[in-house]
PDB file of N, CA and C in Angstrom:
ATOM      1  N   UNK A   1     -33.122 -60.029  43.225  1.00  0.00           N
ATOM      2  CA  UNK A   1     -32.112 -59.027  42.890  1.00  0.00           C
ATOM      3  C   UNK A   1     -31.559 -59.341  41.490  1.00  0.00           C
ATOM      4  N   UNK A   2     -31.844 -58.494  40.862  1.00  0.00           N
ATOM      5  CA  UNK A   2     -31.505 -58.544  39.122  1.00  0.00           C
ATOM      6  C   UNK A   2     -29.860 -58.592  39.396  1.00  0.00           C
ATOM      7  N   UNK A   3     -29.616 -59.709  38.556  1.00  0.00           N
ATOM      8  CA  UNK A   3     -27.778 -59.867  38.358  1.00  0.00           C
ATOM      9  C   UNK A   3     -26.626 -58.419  38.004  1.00  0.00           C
ATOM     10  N   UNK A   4     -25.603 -58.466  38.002  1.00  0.00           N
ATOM     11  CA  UNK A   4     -25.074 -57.424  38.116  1.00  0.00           C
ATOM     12  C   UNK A   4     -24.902 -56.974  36.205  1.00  0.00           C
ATOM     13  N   UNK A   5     -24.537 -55.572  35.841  1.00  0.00           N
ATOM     14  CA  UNK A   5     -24.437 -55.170  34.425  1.00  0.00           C
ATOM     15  C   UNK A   5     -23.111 -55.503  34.663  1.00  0.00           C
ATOM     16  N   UNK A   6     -22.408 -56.036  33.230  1.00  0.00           N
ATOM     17  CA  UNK A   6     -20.558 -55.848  32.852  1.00  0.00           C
ATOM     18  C   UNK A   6     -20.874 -54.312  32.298  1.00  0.00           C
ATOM     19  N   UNK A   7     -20.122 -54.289  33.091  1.00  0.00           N
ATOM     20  CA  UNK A   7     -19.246 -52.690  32.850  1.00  0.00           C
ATOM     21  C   UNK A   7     -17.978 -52.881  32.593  1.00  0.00           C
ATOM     22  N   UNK A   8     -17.108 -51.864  31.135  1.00  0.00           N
ATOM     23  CA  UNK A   8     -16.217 -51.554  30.979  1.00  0.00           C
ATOM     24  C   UNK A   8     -15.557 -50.615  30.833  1.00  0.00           C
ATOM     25  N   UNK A   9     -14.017 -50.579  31.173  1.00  0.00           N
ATOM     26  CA  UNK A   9     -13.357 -49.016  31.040  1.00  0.00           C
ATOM     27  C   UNK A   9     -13.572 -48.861  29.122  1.00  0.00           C
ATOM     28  N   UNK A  10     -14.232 -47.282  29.257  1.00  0.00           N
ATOM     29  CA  UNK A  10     -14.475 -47.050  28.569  1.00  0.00           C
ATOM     30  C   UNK A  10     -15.925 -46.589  27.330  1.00  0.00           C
ATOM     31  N   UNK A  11     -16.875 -47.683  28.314  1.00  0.00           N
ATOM     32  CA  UNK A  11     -18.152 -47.999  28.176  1.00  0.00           C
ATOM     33  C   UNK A  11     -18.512 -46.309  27.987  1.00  0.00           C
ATOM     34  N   UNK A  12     -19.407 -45.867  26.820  1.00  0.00           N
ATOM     35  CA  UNK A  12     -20.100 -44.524  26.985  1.00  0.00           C
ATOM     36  C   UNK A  12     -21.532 -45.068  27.148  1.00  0.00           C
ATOM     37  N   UNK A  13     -22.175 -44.177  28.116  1.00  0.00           N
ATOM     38  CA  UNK A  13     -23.350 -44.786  28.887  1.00  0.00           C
ATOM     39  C   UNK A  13     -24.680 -43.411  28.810  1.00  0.00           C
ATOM     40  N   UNK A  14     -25.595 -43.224  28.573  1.00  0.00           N
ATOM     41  CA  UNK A  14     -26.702 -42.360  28.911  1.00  0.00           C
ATOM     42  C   UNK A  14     -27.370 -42.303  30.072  1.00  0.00           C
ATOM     43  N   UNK A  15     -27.004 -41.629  30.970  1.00  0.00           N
ATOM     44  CA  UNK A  15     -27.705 -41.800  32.072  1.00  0.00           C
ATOM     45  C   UNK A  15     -29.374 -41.144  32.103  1.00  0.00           C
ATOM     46  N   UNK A  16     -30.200 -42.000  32.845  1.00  0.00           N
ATOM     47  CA  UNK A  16     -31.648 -41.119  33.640  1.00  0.00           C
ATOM     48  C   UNK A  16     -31.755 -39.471  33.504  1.00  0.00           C
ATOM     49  N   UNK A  17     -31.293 -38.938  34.073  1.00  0.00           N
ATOM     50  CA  UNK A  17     -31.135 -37.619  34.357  1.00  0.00           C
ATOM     51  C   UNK A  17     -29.780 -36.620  33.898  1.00  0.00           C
ATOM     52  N   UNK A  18     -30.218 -35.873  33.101  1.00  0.00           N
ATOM     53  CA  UNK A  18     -28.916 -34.973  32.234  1.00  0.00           C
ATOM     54  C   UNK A  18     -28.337 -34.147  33.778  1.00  0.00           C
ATOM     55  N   UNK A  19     -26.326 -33.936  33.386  1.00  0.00           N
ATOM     56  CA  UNK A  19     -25.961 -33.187  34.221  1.00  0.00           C
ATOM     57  C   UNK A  19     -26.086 -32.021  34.226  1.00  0.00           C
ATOM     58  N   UNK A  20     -26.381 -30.947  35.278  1.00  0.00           N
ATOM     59  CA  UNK A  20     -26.655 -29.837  35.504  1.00  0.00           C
ATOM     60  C   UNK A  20     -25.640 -29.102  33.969  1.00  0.00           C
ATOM     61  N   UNK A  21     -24.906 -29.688  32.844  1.00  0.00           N
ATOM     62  CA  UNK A  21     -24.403 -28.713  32.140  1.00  0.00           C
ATOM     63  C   UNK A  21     -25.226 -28.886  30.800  1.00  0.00           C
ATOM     64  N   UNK A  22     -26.021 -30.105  31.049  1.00  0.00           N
ATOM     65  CA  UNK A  22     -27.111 -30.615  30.324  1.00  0.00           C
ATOM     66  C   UNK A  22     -26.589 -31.703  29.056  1.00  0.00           C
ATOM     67  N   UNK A  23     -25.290 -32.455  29.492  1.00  0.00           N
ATOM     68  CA  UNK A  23     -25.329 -33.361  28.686  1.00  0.00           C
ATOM     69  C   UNK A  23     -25.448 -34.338  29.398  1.00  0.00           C
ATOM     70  N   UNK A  24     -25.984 -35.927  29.029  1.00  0.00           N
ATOM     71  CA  UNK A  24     -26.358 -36.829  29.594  1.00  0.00           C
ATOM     72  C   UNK A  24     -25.596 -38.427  29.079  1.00  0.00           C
ATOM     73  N   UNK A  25     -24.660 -38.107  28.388  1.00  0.00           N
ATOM     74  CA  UNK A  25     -23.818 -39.331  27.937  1.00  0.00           C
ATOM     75  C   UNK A  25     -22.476 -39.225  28.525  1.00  0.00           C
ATOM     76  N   UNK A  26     -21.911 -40.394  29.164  1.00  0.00           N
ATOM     77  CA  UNK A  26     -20.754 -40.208  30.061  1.00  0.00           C
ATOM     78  C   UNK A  26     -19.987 -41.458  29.871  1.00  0.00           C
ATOM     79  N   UNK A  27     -18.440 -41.155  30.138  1.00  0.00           N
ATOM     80  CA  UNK A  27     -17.826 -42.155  29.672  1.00  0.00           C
ATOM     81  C   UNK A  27     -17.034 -42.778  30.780  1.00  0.00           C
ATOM     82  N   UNK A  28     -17.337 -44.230  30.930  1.00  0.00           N
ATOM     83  CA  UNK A  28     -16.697 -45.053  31.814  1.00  0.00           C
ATOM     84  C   UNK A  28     -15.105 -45.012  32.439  1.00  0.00           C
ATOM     85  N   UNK A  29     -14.694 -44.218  33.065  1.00  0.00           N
ATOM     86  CA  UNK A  29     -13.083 -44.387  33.120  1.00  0.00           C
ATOM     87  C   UNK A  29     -12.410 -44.931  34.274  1.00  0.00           C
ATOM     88  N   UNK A  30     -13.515 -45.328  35.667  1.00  0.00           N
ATOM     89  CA  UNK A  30     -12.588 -45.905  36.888  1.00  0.00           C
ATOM     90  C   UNK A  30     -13.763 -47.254  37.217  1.00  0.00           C
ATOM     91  N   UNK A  31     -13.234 -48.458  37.369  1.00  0.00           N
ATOM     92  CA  UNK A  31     -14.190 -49.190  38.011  1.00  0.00           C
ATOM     93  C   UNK A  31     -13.906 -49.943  39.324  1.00  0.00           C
ATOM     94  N   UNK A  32     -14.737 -50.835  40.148  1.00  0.00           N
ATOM     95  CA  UNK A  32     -14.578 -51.074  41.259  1.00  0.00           C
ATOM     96  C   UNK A  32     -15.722 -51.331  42.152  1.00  0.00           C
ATOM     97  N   UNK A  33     -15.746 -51.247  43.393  1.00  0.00           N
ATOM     98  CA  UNK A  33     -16.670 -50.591  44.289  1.00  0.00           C
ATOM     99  C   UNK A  33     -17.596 -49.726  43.785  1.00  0.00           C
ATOM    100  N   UNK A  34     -16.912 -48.517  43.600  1.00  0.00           N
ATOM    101  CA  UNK A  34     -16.886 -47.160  43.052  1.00  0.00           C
ATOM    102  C   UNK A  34     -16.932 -46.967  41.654  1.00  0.00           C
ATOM    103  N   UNK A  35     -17.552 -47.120  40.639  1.00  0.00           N
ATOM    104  CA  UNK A  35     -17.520 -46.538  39.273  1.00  0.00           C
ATOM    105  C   UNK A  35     -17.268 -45.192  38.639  1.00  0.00           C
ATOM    106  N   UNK A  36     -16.394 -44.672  38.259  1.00  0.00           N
ATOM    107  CA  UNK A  36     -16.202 -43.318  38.004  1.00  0.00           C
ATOM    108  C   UNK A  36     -16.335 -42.989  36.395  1.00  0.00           C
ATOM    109  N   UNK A  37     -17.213 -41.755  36.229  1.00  0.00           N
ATOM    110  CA  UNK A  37     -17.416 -41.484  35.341  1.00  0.00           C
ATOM    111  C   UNK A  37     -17.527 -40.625  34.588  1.00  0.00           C
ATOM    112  N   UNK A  38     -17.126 -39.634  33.382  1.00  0.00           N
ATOM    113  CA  UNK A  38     -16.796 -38.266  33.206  1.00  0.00           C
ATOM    114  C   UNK A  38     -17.428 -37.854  32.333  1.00  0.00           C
ATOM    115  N   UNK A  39     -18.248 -36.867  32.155  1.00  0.00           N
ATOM    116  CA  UNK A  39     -19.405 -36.031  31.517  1.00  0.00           C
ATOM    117  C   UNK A  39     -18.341 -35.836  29.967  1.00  0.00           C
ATOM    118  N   UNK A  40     -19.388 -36.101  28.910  1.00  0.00           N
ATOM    119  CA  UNK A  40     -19.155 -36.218  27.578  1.00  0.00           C
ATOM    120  C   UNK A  40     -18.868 -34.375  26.776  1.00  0.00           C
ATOM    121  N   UNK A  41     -19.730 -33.962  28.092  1.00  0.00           N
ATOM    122  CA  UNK A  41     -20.543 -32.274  27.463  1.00  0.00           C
ATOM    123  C   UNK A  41     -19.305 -31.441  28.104  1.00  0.00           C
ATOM    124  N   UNK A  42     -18.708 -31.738  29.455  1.00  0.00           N
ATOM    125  CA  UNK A  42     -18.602 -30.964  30.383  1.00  0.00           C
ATOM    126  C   UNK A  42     -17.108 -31.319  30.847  1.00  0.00           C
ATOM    127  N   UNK A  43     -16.743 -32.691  30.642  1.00  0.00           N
ATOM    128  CA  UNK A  43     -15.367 -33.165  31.090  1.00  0.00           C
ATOM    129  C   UNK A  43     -15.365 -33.900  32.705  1.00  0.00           C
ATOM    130  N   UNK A  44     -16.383 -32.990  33.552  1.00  0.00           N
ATOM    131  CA  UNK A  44     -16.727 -33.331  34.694  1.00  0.00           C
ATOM    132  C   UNK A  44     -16.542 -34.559  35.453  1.00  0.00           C
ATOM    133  N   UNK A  45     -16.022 -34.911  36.276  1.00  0.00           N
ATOM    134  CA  UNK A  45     -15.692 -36.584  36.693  1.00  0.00           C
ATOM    135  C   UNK A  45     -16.825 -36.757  38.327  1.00  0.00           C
ATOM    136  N   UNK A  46     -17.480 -37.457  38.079  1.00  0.00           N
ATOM    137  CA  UNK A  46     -18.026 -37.810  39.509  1.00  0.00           C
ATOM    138  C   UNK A  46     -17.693 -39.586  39.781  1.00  0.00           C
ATOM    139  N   UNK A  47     -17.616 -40.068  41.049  1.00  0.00           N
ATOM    140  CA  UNK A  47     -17.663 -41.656  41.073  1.00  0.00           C
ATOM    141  C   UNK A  47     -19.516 -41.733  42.059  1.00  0.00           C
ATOM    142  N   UNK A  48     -19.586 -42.512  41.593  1.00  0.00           N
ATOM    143  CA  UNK A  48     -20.449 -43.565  42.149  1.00  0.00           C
ATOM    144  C   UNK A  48     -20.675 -44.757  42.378  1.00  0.00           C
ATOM    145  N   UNK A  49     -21.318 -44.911  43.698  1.00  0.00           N
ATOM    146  CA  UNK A  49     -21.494 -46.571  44.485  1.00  0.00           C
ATOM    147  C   UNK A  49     -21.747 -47.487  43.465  1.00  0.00           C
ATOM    148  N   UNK A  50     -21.217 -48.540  43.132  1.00  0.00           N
ATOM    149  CA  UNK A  50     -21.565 -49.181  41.786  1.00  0.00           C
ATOM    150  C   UNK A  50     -23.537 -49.635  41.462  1.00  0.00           C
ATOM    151  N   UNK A  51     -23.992 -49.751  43.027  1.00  0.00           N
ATOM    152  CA  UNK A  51     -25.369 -50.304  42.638  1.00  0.00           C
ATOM    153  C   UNK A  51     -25.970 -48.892  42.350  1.00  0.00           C
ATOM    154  N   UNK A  52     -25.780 -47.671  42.660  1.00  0.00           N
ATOM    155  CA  UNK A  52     -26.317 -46.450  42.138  1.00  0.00           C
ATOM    156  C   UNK A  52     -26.023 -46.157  41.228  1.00  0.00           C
ATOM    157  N   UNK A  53     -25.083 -46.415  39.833  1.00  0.00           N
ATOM    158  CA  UNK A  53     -24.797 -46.180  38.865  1.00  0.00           C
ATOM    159  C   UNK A  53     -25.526 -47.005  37.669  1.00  0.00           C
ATOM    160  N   UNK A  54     -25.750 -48.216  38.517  1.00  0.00           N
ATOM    161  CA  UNK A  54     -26.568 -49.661  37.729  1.00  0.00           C
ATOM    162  C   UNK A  54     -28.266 -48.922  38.211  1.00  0.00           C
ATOM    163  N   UNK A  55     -28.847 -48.275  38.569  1.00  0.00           N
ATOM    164  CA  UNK A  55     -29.902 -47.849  38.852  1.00  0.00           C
ATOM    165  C   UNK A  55     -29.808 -46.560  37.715  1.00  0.00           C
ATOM    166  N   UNK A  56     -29.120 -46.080  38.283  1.00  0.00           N
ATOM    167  CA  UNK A  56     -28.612 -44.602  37.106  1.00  0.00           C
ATOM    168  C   UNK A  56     -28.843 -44.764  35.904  1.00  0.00           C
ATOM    169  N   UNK A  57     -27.919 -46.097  35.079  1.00  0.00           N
ATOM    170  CA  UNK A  57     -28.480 -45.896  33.821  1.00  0.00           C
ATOM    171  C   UNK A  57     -29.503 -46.240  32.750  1.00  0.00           C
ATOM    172  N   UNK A  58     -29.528 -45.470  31.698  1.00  0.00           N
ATOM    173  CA  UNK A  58     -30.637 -45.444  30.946  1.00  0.00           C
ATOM    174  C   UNK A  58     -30.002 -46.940  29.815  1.00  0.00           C
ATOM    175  N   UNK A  59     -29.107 -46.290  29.045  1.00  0.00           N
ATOM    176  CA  UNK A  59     -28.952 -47.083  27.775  1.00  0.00           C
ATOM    177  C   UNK A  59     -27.137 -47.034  28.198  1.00  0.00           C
ATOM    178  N   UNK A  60     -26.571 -48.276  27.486  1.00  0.00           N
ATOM    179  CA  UNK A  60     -25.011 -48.072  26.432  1.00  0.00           C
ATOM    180  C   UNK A  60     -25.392 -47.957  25.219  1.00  0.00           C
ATOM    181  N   UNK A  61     -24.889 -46.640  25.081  1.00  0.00           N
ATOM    182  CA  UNK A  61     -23.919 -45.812  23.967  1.00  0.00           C
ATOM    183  C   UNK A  61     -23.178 -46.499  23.060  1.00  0.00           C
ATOM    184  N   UNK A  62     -22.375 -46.892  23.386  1.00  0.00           N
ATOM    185  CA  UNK A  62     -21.049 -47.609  23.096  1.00  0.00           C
ATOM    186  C   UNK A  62     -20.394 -48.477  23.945  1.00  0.00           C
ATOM    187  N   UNK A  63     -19.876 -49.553  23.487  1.00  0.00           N
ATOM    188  CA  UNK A  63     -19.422 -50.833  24.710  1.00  0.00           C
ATOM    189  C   UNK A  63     -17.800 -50.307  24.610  1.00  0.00           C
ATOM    190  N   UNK A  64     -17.034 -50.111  25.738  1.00  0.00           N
ATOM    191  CA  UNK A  64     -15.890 -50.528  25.559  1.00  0.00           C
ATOM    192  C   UNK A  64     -14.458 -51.706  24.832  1.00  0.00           C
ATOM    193  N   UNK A  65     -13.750 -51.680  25.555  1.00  0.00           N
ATOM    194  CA  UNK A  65     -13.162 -53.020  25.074  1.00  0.00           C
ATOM    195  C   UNK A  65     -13.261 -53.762  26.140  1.00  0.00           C
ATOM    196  N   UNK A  66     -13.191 -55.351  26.283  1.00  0.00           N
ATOM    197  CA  UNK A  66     -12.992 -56.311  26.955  1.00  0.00           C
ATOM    198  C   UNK A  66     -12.459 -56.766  27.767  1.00  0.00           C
ATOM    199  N   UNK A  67     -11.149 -55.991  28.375  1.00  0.00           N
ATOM    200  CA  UNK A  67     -10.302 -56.637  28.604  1.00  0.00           C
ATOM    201  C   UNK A  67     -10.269 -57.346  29.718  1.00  0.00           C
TER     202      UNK A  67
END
């Protein structure tokens, strides 16, 4: 089992598959369990199971901050 990604609030991320409004870069805003994340194109907020989100993505965009 490949180790876990650091994820941060804030992180903009490219996911696998564009959202049905057809943008595909999304920005990190809830973490946890649950990772929540809100469409760059669209505003759109969905959460996801954290190991389906670590499957989900393609590339970081942009790293957040650290804190």
């Amino acid at each position: 089992m490949p180790p876990p990604i650091d994820i941060y609030i804030g992180d903009i991320v490219q996911m696998r598959k564009a959202h049905p409004c057809g943008g595909d870069t999304w920005r990190v805003v809830r973490l946890g369990a649950e990772i929540g994340i809100r469409c760059l194109t669209c505003d759109h907020k969905v959460l996801l199971p954290r190991a389906e989100f670590e499957r989900r993505v393609k590339r970081f965009v942009e790293r957040g901050s650290q804190q």
